[in-house]
N, C-alpha and C. Protein backbone atom coordinates (compact mmCIF):
# COMPACT_ATOMS: atom_id res chain seq x y z
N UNK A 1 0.85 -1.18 0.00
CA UNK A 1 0.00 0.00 0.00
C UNK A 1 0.89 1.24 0.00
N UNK A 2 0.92 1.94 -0.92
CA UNK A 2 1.46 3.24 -0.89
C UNK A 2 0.58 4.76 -0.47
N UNK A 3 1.00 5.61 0.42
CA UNK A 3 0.46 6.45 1.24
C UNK A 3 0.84 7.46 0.64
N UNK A 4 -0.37 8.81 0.97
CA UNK A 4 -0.43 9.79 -0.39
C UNK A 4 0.51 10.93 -0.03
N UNK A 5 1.03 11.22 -1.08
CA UNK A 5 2.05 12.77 -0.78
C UNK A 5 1.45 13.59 -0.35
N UNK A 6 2.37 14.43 0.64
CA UNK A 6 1.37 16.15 1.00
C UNK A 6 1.22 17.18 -0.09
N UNK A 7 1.57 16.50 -1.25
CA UNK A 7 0.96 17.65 -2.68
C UNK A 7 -0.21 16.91 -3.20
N UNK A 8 -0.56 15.70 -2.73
CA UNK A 8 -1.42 15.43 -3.47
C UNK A 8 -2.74 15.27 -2.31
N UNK A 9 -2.39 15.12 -1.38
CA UNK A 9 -3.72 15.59 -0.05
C UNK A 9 -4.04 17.22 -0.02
N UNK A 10 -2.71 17.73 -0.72
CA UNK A 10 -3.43 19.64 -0.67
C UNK A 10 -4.39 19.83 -1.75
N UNK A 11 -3.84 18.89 -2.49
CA UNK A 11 -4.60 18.98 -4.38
C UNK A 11 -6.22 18.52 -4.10
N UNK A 12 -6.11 17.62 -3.41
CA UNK A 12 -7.62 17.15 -3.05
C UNK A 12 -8.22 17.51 -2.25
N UNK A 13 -8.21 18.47 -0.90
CA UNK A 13 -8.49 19.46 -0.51
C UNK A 13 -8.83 20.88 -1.03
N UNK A 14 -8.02 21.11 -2.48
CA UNK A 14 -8.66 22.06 -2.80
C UNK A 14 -9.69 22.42 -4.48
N UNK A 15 -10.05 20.88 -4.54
CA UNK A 15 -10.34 20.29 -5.35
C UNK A 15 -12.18 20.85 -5.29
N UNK A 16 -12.96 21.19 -6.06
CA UNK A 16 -14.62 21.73 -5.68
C UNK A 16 -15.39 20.30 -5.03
N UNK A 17 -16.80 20.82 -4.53
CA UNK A 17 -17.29 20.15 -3.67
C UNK A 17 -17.76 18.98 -4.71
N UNK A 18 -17.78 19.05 -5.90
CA UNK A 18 -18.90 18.05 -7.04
C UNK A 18 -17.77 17.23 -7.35
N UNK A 19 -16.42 17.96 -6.79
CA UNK A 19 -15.46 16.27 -7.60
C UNK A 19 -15.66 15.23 -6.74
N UNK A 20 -15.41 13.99 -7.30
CA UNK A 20 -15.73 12.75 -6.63
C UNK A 20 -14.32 11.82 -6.36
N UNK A 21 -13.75 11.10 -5.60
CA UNK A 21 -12.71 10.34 -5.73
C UNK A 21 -13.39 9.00 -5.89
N UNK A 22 -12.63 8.54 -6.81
CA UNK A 22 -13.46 6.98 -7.45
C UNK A 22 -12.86 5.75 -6.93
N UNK A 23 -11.19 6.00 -6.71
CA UNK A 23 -10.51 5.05 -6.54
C UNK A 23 -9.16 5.44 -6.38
N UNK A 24 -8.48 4.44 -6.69
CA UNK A 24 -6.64 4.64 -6.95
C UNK A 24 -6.31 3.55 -8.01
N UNK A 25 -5.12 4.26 -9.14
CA UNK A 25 -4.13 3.85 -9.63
C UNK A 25 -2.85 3.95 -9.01
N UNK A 26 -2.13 2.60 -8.92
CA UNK A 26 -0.84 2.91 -8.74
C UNK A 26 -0.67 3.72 -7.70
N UNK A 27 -0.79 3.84 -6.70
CA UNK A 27 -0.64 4.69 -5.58
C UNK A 27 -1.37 6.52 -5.67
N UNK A 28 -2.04 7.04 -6.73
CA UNK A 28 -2.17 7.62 -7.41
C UNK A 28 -4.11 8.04 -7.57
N UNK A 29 -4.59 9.10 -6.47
CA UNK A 29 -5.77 9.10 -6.48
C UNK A 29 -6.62 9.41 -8.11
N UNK A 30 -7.72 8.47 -8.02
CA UNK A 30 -8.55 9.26 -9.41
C UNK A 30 -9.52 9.70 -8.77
N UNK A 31 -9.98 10.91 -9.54
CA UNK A 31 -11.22 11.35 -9.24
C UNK A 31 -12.46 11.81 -10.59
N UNK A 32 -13.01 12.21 -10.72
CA UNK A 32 -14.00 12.40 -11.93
C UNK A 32 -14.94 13.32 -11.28
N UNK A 33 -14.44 14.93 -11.98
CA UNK A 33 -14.61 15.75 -11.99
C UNK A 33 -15.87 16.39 -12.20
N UNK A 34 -16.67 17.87 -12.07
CA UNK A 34 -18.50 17.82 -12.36
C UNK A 34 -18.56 17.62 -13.72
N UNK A 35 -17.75 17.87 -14.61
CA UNK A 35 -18.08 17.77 -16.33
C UNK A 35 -17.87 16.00 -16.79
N UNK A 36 -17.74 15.49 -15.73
CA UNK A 36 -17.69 13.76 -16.19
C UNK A 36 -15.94 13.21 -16.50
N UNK A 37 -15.43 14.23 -16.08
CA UNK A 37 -13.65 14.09 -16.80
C UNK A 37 -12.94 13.22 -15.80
N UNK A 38 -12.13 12.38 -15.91
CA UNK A 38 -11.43 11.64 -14.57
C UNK A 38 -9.89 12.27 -14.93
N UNK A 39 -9.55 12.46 -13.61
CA UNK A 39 -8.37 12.61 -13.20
C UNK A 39 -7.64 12.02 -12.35
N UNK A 40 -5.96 11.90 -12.67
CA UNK A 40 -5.60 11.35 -11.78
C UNK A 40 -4.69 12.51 -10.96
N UNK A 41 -4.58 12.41 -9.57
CA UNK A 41 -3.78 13.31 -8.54
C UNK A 41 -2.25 12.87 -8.57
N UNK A 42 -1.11 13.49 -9.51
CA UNK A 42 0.19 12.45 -9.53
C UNK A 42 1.18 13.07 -7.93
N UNK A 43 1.77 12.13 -8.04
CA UNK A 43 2.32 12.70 -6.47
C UNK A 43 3.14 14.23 -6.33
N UNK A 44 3.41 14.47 -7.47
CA UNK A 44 3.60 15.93 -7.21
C UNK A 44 2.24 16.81 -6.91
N UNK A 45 1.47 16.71 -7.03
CA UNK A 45 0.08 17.23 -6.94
C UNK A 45 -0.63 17.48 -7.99
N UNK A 46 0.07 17.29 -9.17
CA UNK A 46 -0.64 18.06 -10.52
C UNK A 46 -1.80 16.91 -10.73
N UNK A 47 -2.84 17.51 -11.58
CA UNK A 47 -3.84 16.79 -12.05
C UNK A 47 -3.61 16.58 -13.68
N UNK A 48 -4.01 15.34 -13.73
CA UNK A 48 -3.82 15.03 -15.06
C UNK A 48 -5.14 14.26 -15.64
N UNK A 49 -5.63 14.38 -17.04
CA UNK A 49 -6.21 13.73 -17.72
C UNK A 49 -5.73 12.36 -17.81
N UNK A 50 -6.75 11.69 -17.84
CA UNK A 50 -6.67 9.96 -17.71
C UNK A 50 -8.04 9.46 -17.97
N UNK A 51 -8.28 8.27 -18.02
CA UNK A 51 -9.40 7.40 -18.90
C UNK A 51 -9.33 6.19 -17.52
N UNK A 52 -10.59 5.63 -17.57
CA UNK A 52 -10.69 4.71 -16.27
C UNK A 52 -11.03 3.28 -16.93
N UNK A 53 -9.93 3.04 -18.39
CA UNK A 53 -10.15 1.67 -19.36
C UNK A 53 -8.55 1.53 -18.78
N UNK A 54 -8.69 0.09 -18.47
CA UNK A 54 -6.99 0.09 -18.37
C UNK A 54 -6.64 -1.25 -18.91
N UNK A 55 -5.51 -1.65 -19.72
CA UNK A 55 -5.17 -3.10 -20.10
C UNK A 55 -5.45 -3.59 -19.01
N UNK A 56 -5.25 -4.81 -19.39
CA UNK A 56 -5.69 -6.42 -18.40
C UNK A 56 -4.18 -6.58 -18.01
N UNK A 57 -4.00 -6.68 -16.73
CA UNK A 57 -2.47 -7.02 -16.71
C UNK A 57 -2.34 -8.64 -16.12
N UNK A 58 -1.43 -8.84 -16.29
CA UNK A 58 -1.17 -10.77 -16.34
C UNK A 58 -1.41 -10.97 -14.29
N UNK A 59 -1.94 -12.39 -14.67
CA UNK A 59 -2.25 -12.50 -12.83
C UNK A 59 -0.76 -12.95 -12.80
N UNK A 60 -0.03 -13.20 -13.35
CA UNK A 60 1.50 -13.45 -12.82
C UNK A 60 2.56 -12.33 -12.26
N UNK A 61 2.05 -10.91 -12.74
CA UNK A 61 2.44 -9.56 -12.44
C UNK A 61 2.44 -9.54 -10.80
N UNK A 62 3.48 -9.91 -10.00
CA UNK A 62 3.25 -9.75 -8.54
C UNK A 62 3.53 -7.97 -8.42
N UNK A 63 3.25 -7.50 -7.12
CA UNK A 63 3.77 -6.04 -6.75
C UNK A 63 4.90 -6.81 -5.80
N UNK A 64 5.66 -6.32 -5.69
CA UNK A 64 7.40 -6.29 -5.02
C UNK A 64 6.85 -5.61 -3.67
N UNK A 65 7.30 -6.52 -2.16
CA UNK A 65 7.06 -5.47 -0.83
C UNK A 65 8.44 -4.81 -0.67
């Protein structure tokens, strides 16, 4: 489990009341914005355009502790 940067807890704090957080990529909050747009919060804080289709990744893909 990776724990969120303090640029990206300020970013979502100052984020409007209609955005929604949907989930996480990659350590990496998404949210989907009032116009229907998803974003992801990257750990520097910036928001970025992103799509919530993602390849299929192999069940052999472990994450490393």
């Amino acid at each position: 489990m990776q724990l969120m940067t303090e640029r990206q807890l300020a970013s979502l704090r100052e984020l409007p009341s209609e955005a929604r957080v949907i989930g996480t990529r990659d350590g990496c909050p998404l949210v989907r914005d009032a116009d229907g747009d998803y974003l992801c919060v990257l750990p520097n804080g910036q928001l970025a355009r992103t799509s919530i289709v993602q390849s299929v990744r192999s069940y052999l893909q472990l994450d490393r502790a």
